[in-house]
C-alpha atoms as a PDB file:
ATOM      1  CA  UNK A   1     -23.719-186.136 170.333  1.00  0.00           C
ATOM      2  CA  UNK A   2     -27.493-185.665 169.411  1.00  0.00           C
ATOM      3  CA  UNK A   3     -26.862-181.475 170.692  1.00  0.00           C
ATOM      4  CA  UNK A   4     -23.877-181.306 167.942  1.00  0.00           C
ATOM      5  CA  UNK A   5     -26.364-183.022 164.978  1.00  0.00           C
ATOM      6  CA  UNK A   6     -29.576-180.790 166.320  1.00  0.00           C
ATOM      7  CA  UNK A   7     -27.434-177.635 166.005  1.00  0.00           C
ATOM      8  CA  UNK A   8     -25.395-178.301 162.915  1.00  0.00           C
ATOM      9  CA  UNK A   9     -28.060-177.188 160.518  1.00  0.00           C
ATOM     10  CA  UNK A  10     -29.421-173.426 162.167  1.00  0.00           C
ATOM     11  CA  UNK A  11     -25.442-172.871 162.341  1.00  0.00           C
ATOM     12  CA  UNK A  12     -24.894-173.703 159.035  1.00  0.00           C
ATOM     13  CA  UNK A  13     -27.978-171.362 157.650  1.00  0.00           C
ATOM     14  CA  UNK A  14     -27.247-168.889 160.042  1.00  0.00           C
ATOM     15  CA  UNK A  15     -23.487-168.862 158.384  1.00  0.00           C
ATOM     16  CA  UNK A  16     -25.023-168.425 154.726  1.00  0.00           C
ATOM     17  CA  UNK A  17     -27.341-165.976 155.656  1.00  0.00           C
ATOM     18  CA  UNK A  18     -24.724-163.548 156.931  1.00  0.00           C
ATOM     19  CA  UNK A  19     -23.141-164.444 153.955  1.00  0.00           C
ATOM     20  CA  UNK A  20     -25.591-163.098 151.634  1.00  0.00           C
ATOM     21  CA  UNK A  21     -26.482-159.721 154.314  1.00  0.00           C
ATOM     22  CA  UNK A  22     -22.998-159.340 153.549  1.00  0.00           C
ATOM     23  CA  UNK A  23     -22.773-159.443 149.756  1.00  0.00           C
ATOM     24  CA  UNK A  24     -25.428-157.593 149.425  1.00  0.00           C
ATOM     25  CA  UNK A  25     -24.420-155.045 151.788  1.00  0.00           C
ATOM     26  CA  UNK A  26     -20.939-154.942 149.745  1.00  0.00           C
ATOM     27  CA  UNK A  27     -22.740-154.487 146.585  1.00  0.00           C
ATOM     28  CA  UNK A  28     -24.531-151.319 147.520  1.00  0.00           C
ATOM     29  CA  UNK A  29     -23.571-148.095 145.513  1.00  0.00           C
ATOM     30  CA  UNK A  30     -19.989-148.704 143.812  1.00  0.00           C
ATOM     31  CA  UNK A  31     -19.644-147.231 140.171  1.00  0.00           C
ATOM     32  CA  UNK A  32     -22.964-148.896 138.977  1.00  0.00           C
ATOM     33  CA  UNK A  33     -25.429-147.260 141.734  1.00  0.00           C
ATOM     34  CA  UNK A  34     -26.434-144.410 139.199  1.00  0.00           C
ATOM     35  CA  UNK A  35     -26.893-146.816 135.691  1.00  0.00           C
ATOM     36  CA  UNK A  36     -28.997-149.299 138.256  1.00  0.00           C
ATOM     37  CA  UNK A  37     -30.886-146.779 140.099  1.00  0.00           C
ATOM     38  CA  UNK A  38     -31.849-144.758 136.433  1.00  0.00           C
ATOM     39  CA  UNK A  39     -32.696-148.096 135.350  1.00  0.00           C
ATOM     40  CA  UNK A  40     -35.108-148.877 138.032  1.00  0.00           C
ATOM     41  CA  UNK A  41     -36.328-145.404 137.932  1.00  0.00           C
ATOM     42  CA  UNK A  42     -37.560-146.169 134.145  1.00  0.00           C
ATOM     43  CA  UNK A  43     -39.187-149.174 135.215  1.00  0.00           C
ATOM     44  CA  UNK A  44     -41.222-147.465 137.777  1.00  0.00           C
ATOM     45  CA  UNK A  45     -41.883-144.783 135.495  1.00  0.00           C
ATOM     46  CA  UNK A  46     -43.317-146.724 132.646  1.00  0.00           C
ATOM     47  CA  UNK A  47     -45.397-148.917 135.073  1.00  0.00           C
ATOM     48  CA  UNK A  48     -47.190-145.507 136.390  1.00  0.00           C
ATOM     49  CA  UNK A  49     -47.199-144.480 132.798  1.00  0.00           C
ATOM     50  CA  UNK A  50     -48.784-147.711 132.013  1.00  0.00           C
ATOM     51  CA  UNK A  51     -50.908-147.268 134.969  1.00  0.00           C
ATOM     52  CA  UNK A  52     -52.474-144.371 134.251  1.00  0.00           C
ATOM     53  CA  UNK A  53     -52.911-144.768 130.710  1.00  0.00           C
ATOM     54  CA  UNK A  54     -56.426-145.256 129.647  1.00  0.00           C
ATOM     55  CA  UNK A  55     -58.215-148.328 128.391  1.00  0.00           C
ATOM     56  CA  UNK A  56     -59.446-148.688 125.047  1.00  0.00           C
ATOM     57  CA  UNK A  57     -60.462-152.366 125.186  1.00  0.00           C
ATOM     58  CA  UNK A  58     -63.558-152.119 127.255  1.00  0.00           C
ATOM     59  CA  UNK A  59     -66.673-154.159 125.911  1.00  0.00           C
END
């Protein structure tokens, strides 16, 4: 019975982690894929913005 308790656990994470490759698979495109990709779009856009911008506190 020591096999069945050694294997119990990797089963068990293996189970949740198809799980979640699963959800997340799901939850791919759908109605929201254009709102969340403009949103991250806007993010990346003001980081570069913020990037780029030039500094004014130097000593």
């Amino acid at each position: 019975m020591d096999y069945v308790s050694a294997l119990v656990p990797p089963v068990v994470m293996a189970a949740f982690f198809i799980g979640l490759v699963v959800t997340i698979v799901k939850s791919q495109g759908g109605p929201n894929k254009g709102k969340e990709d403009a949103a991250v779009d806007a993010a990346i856009s003001r980081a570069e913005a913020a990037h780029q911008a030039p500094r004014t506190d130097t000593v």
